[in-house]
N, C-alpha and C. Protein backbone atom coordinates (compact mmCIF):
# COMPACT_ATOMS: atom_id res chain seq x y z
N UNK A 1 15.50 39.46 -86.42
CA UNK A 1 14.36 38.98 -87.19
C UNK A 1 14.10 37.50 -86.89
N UNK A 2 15.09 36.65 -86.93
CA UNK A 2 15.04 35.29 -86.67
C UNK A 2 14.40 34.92 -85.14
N UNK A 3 14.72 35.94 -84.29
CA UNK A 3 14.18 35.49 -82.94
C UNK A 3 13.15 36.06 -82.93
N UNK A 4 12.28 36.92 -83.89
CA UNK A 4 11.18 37.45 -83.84
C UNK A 4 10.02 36.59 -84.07
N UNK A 5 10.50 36.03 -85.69
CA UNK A 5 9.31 35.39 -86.19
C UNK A 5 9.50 34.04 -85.33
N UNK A 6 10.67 33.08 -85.08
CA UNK A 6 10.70 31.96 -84.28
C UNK A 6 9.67 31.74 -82.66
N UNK A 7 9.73 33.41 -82.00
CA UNK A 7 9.25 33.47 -80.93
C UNK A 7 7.64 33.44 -81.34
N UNK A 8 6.71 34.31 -82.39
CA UNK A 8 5.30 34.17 -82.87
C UNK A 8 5.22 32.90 -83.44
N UNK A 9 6.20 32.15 -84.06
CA UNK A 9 5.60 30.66 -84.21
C UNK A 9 5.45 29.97 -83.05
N UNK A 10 6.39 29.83 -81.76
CA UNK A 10 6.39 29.60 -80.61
C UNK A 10 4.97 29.34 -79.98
N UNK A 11 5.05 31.09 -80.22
CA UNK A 11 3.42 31.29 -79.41
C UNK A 11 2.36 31.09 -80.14
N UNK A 12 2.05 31.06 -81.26
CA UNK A 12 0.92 30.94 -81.88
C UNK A 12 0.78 28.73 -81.64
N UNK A 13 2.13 27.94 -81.70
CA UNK A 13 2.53 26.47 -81.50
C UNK A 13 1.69 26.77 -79.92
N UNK A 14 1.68 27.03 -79.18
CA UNK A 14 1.35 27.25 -77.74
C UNK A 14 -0.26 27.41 -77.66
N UNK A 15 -0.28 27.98 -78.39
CA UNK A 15 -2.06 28.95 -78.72
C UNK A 15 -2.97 27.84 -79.35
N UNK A 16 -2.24 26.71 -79.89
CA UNK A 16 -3.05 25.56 -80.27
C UNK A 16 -2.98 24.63 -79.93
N UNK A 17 -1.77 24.14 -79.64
CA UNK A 17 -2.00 23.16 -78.22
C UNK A 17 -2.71 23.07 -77.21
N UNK A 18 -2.58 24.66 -76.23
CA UNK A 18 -3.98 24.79 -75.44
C UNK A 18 -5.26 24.88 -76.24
N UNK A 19 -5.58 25.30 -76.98
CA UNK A 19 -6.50 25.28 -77.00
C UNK A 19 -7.11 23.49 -78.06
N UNK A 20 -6.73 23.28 -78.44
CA UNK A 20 -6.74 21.35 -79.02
C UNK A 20 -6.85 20.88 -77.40
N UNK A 21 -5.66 21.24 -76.49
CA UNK A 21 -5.65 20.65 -75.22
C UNK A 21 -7.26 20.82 -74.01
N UNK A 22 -8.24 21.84 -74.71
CA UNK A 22 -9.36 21.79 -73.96
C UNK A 22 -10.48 21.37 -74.24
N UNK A 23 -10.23 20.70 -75.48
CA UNK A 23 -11.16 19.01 -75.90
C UNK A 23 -11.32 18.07 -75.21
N UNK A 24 -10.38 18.30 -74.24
CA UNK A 24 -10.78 17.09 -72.89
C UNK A 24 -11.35 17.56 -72.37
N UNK A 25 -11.52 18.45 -71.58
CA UNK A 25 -12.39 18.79 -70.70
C UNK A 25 -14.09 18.27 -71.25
N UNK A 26 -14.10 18.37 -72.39
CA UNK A 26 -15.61 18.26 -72.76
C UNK A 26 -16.15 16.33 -73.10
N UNK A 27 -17.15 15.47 -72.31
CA UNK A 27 -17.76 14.66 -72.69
C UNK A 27 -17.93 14.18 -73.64
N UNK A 28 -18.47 14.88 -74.54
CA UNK A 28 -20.19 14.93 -75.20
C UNK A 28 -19.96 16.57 -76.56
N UNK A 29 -20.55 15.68 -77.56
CA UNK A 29 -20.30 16.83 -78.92
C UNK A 29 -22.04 18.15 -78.64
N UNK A 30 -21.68 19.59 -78.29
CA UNK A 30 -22.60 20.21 -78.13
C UNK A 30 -22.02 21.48 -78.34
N UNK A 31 -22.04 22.19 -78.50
CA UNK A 31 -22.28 23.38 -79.02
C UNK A 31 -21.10 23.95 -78.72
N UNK A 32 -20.62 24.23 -77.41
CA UNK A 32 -19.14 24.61 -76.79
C UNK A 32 -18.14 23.59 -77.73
N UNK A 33 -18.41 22.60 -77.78
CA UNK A 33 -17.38 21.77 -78.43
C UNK A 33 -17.02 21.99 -79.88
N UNK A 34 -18.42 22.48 -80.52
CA UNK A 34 -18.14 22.69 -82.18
C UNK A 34 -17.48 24.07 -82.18
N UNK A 35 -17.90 24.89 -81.18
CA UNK A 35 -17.32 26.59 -81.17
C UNK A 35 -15.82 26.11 -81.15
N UNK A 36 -15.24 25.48 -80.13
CA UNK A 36 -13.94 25.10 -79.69
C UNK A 36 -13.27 24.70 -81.18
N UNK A 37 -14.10 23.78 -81.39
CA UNK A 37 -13.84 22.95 -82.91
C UNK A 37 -13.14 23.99 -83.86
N UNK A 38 -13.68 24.95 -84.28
CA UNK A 38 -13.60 26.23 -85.05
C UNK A 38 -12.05 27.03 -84.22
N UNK A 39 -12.08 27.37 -83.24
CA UNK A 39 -11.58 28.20 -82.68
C UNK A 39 -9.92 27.44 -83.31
N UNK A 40 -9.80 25.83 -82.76
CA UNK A 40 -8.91 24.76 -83.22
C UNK A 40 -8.32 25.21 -84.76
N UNK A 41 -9.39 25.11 -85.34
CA UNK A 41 -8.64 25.35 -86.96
C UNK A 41 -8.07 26.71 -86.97
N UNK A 42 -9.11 27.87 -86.55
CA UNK A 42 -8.39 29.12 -86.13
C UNK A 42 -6.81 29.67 -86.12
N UNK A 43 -6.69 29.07 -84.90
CA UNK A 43 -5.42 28.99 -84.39
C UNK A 43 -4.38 27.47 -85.15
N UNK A 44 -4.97 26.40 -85.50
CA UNK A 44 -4.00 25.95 -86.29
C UNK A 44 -3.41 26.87 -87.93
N UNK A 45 -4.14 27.98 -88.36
CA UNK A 45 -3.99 28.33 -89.53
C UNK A 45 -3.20 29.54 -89.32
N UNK A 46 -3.67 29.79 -88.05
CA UNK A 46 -2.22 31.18 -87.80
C UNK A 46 -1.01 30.14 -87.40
N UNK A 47 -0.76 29.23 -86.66
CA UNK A 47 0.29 28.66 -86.12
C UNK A 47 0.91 27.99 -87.80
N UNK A 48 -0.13 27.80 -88.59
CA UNK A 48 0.56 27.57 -90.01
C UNK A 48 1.55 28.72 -90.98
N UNK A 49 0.69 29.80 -90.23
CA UNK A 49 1.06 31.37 -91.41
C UNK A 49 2.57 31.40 -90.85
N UNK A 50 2.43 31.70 -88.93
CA UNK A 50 4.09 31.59 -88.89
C UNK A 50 4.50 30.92 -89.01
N UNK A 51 4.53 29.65 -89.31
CA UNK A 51 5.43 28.51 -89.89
C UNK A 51 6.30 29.22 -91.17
N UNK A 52 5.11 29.22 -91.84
CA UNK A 52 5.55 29.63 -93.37
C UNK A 52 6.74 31.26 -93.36
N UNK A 53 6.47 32.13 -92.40
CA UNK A 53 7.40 33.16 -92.41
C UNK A 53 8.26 33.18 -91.95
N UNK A 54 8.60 31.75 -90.97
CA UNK A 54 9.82 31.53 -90.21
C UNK A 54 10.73 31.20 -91.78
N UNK A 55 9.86 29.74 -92.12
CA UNK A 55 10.46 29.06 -92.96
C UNK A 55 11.05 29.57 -94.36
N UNK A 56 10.27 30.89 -94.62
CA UNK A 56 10.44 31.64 -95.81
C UNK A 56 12.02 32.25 -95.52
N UNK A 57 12.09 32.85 -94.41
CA UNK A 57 13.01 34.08 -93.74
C UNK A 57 14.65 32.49 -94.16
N UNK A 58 14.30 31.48 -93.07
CA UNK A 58 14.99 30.86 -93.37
C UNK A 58 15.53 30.38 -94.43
N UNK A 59 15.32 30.31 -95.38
CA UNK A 59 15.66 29.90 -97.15
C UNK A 59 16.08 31.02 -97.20
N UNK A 60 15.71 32.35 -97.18
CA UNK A 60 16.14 33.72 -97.58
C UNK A 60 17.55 33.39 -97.36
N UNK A 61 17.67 33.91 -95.83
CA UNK A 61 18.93 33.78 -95.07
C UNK A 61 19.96 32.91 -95.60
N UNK A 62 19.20 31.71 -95.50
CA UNK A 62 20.45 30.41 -96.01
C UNK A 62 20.89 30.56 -97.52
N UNK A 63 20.11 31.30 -98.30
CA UNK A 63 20.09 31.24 -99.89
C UNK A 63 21.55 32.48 -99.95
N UNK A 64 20.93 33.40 -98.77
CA UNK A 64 22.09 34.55 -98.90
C UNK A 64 23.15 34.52 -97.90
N UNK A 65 23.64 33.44 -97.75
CA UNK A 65 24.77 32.94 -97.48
C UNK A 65 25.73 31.93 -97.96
N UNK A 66 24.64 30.95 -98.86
CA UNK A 66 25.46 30.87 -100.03
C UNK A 66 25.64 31.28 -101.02
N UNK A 67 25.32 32.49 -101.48
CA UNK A 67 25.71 32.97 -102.63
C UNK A 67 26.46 34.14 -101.46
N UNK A 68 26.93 34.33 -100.54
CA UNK A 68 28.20 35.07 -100.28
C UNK A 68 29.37 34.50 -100.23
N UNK A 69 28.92 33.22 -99.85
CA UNK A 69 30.61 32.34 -99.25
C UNK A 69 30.71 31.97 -101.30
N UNK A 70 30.01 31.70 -102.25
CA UNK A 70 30.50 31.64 -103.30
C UNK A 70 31.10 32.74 -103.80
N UNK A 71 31.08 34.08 -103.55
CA UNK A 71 31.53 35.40 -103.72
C UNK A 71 33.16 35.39 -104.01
């Protein structure tokens, strides 16, 4: 599970970088650029969701390992 959700945060971290990263290519604010604009938040809000299910899984995990080693 841990290398599951770590690897979709990975890629979704990847999926917004390139695409933030093809704001250079463009001059000038026009129409491709505001679409891009959009597409940006897009993909920053999935690269947020797996954040949050890595980070969830993680507390899980860590929560249920200390209440075993207190056992």
């Amino acid at each position: 599970m841990m290398r599951s959700l770590s690897e979709q945060y990975a890629r979704r971290a990847r999926e917004f970088s390139d695409t933030v990263a093809l704001l250079g290519h463009h001059d000038h604010i026009g129409p491709e650029v505001l679409k891009l604009f959009k597409e940006i938040k897009r993909q920053r809000a999935l690269c947020g969701d797996a954040e949050e299910k890595l980070e969830r899984y993680l507390r899980q995990e860590n929560d249920h390992a200390r209440e075993s080693g207190a056992a």
